[in-house]
PDB file of N, CA and C in Angstrom:
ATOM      1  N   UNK A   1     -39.646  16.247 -30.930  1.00  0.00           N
ATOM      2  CA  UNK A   1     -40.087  17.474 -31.560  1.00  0.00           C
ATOM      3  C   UNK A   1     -41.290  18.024 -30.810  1.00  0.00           C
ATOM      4  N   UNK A   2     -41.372  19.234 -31.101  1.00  0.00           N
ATOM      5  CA  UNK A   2     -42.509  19.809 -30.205  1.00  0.00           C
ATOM      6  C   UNK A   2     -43.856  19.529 -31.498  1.00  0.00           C
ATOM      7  N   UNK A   3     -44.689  19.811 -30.509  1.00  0.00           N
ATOM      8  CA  UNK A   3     -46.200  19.707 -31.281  1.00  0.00           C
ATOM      9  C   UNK A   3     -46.155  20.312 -32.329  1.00  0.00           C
ATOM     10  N   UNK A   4     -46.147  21.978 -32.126  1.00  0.00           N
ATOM     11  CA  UNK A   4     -45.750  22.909 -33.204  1.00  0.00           C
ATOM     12  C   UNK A   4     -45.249  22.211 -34.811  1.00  0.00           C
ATOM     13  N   UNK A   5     -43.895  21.919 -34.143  1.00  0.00           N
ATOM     14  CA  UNK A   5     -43.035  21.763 -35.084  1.00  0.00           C
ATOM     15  C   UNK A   5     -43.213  20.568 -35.869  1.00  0.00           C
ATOM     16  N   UNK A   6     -43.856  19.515 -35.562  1.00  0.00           N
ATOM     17  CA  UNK A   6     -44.304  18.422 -36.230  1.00  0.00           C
ATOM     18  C   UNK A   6     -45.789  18.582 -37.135  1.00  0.00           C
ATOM     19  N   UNK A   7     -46.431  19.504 -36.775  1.00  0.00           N
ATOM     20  CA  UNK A   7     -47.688  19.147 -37.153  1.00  0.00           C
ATOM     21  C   UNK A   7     -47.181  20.347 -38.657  1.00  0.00           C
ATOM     22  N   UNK A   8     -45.949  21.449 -38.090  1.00  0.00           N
ATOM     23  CA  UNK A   8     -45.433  22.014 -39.646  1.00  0.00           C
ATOM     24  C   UNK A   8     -44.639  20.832 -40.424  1.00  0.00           C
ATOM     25  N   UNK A   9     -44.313  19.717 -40.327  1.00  0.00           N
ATOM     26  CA  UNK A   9     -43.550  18.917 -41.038  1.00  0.00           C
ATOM     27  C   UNK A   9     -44.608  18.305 -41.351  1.00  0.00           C
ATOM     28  N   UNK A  10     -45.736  17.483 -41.137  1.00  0.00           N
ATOM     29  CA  UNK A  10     -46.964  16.856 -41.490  1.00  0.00           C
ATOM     30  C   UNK A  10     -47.926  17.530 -42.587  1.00  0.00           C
ATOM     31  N   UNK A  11     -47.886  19.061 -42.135  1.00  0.00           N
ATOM     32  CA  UNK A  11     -48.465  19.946 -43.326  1.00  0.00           C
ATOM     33  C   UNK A  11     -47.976  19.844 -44.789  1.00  0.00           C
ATOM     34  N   UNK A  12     -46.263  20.087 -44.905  1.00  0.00           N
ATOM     35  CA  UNK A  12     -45.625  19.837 -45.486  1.00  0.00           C
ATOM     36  C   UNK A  12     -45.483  19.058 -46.280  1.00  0.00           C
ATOM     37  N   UNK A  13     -45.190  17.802 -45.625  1.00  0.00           N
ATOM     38  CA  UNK A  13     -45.640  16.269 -45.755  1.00  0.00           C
ATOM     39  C   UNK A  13     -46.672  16.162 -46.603  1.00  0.00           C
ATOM     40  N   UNK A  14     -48.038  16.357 -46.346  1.00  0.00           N
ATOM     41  CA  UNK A  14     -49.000  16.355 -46.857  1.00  0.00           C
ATOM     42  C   UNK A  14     -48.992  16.759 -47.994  1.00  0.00           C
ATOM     43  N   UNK A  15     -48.689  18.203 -48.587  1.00  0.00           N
ATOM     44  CA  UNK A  15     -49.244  18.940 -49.553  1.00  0.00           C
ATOM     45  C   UNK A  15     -48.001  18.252 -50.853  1.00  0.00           C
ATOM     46  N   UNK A  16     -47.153  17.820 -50.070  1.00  0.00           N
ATOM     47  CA  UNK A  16     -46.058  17.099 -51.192  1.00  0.00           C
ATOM     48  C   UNK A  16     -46.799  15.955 -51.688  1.00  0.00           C
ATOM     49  N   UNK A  17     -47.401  14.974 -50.803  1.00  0.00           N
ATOM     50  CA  UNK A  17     -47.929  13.741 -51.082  1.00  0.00           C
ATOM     51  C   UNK A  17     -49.139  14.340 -52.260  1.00  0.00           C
ATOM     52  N   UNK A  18     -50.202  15.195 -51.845  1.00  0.00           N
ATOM     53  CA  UNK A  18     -51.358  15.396 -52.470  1.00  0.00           C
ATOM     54  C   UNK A  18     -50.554  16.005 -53.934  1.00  0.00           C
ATOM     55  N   UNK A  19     -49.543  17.490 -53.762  1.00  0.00           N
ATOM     56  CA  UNK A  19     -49.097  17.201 -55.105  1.00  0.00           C
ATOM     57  C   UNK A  19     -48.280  15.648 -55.932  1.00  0.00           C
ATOM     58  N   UNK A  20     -47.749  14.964 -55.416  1.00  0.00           N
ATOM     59  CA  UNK A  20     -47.250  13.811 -56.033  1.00  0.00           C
ATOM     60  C   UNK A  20     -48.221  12.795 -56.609  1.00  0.00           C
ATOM     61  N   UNK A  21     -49.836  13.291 -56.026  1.00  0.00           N
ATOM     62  CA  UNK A  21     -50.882  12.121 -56.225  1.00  0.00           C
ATOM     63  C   UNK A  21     -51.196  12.875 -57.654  1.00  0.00           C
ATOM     64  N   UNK A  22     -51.597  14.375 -57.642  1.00  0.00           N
ATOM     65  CA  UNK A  22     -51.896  14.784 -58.758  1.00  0.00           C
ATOM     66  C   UNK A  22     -51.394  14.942 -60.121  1.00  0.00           C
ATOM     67  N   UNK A  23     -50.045  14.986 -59.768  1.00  0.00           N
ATOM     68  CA  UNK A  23     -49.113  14.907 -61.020  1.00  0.00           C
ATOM     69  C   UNK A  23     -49.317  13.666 -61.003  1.00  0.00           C
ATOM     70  N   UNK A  24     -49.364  12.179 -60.592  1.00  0.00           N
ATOM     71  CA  UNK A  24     -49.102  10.953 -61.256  1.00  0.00           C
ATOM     72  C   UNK A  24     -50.649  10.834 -61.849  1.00  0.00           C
ATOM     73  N   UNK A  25     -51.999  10.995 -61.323  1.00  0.00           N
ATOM     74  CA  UNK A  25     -53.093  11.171 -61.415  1.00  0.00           C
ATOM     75  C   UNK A  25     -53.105  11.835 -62.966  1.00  0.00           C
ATOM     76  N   UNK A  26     -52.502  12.794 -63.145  1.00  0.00           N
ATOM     77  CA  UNK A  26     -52.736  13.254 -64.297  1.00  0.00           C
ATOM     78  C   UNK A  26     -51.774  12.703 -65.395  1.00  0.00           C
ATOM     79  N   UNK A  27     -50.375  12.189 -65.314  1.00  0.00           N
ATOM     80  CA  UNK A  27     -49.644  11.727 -66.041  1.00  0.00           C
ATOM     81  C   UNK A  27     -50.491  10.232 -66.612  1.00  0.00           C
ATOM     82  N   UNK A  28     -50.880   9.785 -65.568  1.00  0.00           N
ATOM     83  CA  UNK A  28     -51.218   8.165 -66.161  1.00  0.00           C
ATOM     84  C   UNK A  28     -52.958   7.779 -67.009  1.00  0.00           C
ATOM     85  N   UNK A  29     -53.773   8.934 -66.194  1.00  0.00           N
ATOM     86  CA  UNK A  29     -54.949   8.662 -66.913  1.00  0.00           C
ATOM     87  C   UNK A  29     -55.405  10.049 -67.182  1.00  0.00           C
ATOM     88  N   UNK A  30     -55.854  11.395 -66.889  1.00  0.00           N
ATOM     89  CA  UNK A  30     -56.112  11.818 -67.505  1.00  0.00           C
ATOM     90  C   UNK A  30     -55.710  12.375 -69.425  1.00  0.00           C
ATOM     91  N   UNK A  31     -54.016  12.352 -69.122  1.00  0.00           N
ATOM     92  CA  UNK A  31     -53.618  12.776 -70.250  1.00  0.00           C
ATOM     93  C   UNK A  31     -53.583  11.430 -71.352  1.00  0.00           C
ATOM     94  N   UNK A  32     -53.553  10.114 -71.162  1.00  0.00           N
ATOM     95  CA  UNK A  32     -53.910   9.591 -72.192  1.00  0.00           C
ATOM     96  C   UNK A  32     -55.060   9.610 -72.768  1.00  0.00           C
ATOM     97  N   UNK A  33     -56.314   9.920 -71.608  1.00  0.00           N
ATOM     98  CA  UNK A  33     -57.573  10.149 -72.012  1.00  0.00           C
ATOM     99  C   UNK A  33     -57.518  11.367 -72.992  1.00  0.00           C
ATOM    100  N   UNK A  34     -57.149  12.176 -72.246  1.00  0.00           N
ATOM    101  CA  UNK A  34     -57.091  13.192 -73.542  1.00  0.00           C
ATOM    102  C   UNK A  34     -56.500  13.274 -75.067  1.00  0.00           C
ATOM    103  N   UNK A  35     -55.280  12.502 -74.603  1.00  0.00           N
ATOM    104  CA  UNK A  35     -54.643  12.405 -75.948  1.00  0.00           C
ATOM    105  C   UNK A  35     -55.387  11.678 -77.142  1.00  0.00           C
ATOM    106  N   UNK A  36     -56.253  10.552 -76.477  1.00  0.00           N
ATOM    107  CA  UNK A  36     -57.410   9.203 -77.245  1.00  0.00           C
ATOM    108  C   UNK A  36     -58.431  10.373 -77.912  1.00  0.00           C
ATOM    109  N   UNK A  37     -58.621  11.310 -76.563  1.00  0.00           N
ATOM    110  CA  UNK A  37     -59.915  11.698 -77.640  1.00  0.00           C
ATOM    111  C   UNK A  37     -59.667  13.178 -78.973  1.00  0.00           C
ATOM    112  N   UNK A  38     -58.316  13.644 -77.977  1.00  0.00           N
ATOM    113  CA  UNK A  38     -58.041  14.614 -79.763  1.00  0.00           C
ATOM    114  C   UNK A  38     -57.114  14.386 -80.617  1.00  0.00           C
ATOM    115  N   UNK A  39     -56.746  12.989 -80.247  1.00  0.00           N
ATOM    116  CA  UNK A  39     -56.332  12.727 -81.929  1.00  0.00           C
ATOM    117  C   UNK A  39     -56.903  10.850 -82.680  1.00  0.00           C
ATOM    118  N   UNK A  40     -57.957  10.600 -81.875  1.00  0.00           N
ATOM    119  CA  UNK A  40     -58.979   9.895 -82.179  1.00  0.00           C
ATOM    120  C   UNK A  40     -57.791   8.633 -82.388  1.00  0.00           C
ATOM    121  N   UNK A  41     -56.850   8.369 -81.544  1.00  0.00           N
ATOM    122  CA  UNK A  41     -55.536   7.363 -81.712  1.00  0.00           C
ATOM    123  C   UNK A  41     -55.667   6.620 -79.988  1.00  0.00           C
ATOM    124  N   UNK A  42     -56.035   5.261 -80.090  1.00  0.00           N
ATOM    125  CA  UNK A  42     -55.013   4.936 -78.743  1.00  0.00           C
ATOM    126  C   UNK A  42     -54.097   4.721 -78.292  1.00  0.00           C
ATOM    127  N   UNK A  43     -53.971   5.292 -76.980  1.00  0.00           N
ATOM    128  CA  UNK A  43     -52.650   5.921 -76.495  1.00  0.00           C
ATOM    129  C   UNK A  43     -52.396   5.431 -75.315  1.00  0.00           C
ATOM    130  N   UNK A  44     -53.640   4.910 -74.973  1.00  0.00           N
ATOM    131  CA  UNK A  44     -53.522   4.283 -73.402  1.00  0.00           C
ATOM    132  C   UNK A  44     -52.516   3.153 -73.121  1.00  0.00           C
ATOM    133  N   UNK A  45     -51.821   2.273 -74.530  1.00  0.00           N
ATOM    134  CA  UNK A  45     -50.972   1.620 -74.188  1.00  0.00           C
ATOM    135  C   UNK A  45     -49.557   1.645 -74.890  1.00  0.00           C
ATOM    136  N   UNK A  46     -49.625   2.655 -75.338  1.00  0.00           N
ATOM    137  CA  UNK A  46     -48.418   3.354 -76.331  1.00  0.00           C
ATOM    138  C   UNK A  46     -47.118   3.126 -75.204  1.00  0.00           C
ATOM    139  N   UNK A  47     -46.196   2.898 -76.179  1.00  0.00           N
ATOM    140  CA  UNK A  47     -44.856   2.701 -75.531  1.00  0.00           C
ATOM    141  C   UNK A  47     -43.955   3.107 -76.693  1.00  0.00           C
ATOM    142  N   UNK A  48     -42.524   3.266 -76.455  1.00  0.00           N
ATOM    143  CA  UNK A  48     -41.574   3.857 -77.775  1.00  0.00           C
ATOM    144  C   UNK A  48     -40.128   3.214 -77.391  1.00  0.00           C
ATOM    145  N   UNK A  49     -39.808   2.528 -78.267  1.00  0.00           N
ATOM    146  CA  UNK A  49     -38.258   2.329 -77.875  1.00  0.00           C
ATOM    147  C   UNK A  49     -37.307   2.870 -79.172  1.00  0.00           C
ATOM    148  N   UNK A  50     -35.813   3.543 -78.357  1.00  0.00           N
ATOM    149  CA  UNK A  50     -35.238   4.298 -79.414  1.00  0.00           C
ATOM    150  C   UNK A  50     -33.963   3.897 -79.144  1.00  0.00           C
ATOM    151  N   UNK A  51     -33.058   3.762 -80.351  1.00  0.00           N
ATOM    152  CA  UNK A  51     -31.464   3.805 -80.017  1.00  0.00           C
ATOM    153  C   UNK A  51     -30.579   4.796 -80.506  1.00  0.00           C
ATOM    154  N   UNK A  52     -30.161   5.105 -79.635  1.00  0.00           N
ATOM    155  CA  UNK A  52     -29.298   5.992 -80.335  1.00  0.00           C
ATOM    156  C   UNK A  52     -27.911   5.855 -80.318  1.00  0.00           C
ATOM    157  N   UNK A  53     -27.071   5.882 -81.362  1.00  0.00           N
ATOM    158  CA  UNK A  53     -25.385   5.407 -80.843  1.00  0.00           C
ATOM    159  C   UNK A  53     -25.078   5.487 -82.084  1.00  0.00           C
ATOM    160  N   UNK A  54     -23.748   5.777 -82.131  1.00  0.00           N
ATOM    161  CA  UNK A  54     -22.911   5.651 -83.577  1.00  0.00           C
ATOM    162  C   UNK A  54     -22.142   4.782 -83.577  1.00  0.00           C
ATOM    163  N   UNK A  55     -20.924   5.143 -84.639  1.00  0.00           N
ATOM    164  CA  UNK A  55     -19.631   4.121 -84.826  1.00  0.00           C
ATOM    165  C   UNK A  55     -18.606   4.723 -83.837  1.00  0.00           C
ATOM    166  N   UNK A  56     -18.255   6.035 -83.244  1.00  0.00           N
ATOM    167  CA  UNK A  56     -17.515   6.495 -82.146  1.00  0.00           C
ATOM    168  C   UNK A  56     -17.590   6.440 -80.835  1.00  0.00           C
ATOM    169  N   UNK A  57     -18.949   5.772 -80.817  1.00  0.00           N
ATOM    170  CA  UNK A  57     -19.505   6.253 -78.809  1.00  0.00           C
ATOM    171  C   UNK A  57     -20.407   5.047 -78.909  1.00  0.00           C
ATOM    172  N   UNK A  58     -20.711   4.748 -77.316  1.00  0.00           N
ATOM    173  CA  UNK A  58     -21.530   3.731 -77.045  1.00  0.00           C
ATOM    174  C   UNK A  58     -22.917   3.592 -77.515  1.00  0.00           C
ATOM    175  N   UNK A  59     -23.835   3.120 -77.920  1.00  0.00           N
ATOM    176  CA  UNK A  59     -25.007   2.954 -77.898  1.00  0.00           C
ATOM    177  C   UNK A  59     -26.015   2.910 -76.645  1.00  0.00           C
ATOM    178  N   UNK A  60     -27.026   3.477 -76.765  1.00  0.00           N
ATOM    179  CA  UNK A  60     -27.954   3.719 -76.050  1.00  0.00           C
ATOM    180  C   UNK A  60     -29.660   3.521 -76.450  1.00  0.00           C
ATOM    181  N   UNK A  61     -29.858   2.249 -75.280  1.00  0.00           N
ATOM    182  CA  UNK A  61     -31.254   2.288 -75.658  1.00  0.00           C
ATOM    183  C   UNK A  61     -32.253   2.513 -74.811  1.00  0.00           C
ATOM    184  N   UNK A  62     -32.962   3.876 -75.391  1.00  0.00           N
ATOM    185  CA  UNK A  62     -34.079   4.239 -74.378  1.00  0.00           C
ATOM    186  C   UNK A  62     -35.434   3.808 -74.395  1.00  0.00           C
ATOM    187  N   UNK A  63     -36.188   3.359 -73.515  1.00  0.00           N
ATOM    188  CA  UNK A  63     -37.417   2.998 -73.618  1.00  0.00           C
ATOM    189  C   UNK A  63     -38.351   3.560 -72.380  1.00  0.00           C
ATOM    190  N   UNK A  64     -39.704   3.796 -73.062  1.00  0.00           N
ATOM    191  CA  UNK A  64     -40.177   4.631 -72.556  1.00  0.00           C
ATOM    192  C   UNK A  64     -41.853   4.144 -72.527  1.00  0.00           C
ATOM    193  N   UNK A  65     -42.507   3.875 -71.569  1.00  0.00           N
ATOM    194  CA  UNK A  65     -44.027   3.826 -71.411  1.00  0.00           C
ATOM    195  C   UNK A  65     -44.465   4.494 -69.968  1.00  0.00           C
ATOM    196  N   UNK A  66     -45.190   3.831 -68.927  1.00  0.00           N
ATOM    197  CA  UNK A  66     -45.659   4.329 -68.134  1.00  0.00           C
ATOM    198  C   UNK A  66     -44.744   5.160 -67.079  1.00  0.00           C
ATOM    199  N   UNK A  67     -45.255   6.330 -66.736  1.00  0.00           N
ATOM    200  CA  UNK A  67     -44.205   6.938 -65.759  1.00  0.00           C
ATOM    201  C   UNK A  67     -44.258   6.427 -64.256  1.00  0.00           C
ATOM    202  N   UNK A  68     -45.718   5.855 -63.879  1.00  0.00           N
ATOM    203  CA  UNK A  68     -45.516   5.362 -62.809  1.00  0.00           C
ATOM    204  C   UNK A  68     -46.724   4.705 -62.555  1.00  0.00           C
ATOM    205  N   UNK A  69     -46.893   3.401 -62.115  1.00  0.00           N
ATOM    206  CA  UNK A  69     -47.890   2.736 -61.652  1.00  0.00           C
ATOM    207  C   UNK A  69     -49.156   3.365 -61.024  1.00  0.00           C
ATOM    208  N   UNK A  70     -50.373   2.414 -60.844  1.00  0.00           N
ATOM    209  CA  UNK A  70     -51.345   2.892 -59.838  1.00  0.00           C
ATOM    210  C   UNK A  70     -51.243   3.185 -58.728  1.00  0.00           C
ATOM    211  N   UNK A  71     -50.331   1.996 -58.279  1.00  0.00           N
ATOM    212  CA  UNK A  71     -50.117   2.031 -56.818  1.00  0.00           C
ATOM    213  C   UNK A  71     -49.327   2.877 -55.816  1.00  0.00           C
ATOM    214  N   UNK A  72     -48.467   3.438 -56.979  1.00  0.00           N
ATOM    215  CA  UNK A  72     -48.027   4.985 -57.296  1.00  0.00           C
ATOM    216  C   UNK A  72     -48.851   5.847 -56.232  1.00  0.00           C
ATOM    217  N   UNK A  73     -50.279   6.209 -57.055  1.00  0.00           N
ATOM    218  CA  UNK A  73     -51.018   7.026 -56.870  1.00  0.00           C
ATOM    219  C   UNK A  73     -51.464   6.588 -56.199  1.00  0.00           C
ATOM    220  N   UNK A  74     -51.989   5.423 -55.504  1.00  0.00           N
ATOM    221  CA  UNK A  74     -52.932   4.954 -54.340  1.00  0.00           C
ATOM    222  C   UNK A  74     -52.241   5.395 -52.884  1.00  0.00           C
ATOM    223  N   UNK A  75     -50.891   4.735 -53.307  1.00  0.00           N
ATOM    224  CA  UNK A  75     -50.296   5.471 -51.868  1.00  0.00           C
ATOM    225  C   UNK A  75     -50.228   6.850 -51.345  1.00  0.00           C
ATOM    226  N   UNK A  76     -49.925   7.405 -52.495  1.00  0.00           N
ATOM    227  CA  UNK A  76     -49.673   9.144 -52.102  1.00  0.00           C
ATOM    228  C   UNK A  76     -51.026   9.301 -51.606  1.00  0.00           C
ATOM    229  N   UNK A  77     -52.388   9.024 -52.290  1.00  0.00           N
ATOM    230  CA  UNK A  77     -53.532   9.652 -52.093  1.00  0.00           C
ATOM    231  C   UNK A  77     -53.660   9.072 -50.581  1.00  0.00           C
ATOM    232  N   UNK A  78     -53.147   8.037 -50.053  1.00  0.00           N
ATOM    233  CA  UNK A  78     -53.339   7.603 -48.899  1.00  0.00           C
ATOM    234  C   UNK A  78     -52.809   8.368 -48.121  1.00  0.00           C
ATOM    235  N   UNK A  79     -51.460   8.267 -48.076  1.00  0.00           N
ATOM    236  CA  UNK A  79     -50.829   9.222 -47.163  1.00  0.00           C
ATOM    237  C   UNK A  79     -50.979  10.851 -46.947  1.00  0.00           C
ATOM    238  N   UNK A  80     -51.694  11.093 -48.340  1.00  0.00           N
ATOM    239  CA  UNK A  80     -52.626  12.581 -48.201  1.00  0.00           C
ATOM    240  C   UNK A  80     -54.072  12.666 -47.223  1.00  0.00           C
ATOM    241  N   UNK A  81     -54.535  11.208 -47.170  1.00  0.00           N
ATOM    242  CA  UNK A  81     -55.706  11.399 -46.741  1.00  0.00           C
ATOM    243  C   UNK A  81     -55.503  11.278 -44.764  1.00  0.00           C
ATOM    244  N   UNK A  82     -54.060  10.327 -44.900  1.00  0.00           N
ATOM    245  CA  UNK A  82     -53.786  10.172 -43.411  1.00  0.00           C
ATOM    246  C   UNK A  82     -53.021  11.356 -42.796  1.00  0.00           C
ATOM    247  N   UNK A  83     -52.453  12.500 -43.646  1.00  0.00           N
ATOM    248  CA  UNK A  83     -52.056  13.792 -43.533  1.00  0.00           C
ATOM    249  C   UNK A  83     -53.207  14.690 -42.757  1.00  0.00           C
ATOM    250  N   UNK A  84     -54.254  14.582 -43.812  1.00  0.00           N
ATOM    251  CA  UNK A  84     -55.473  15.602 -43.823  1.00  0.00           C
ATOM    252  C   UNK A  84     -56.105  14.957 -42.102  1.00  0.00           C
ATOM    253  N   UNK A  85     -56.294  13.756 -42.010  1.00  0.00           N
ATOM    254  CA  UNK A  85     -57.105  13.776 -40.866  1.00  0.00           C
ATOM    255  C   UNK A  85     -55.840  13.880 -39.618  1.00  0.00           C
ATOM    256  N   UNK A  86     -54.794  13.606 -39.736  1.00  0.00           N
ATOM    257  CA  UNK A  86     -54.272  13.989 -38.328  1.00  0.00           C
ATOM    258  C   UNK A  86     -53.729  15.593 -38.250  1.00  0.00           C
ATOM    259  N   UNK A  87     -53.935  16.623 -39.713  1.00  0.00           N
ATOM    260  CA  UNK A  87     -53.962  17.843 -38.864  1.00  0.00           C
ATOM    261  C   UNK A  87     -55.255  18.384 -38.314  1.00  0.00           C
ATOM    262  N   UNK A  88     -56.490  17.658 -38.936  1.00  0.00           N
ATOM    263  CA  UNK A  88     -57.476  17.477 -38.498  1.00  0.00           C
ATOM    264  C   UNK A  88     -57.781  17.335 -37.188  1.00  0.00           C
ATOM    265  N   UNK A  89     -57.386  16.054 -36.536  1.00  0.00           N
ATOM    266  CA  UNK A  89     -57.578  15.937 -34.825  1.00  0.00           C
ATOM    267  C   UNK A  89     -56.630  16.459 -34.414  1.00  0.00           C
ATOM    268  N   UNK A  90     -55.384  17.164 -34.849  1.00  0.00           N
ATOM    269  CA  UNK A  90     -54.793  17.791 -34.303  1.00  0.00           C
ATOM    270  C   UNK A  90     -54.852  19.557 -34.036  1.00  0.00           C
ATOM    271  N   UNK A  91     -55.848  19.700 -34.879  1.00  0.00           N
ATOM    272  CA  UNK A  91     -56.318  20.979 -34.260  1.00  0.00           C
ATOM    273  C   UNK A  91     -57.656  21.045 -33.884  1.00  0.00           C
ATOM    274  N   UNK A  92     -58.614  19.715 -33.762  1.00  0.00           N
ATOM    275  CA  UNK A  92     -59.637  19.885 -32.939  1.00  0.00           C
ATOM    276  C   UNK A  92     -58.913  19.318 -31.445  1.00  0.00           C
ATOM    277  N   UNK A  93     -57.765  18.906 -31.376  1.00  0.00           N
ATOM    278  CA  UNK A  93     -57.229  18.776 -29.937  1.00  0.00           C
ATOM    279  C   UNK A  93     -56.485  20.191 -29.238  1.00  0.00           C
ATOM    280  N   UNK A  94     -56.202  21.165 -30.153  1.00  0.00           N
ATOM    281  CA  UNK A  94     -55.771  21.850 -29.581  1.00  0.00           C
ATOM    282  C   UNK A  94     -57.113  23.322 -29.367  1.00  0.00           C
ATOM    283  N   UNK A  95     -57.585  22.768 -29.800  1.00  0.00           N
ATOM    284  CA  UNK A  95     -59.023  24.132 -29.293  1.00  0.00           C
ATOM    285  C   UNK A  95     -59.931  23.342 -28.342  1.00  0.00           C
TER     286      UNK A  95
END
């Protein structure tokens, strides 16, 4: 690939990772924080399991707690931060 054209796939790259850090960032701790403090309930370890099924159709059981780990978010923020500095030296290399 040419220079050009990689450092537009790296941009790319990037701004996906930094959004993927922020949505998990906000799914895992800000919004339980919030949820703890306006309805004075903890939530930080809330989980729900549900079934649903009749006498005609299969049963189904859904369960539901964290959407995605820390490490989740550690990586993306990594690979955002290794985004940010190589378009970084890559346009103090090209001036």
């Amino acid at each position: 690939m040419k220079n050009g054209k990689s450092i537009k796939v790296v941009a790319i790259f990037t701004v996906v990772c930094a959004l993927v850090t922020l949505a998990s960032m906000f799914s895992n701790t800000l919004l339980k924080l919030y949820l703890t403090y306006k309805f004075k309930r903890d939530f930080r370890n809330a989980s729900t399991i549900g079934i649903i099924g009749g006498a005609d159709g299969p049963t189904a059981v859904f369960v539901s707690g964290d959407i995605s780990s820390p490490w989740l978010t550690a990586v993306f923020a990594l690979l955002t931060i290794l985004g940010i500095v190589y378009l970084s030296v890559a346009k103090y290399k090209k001036t």
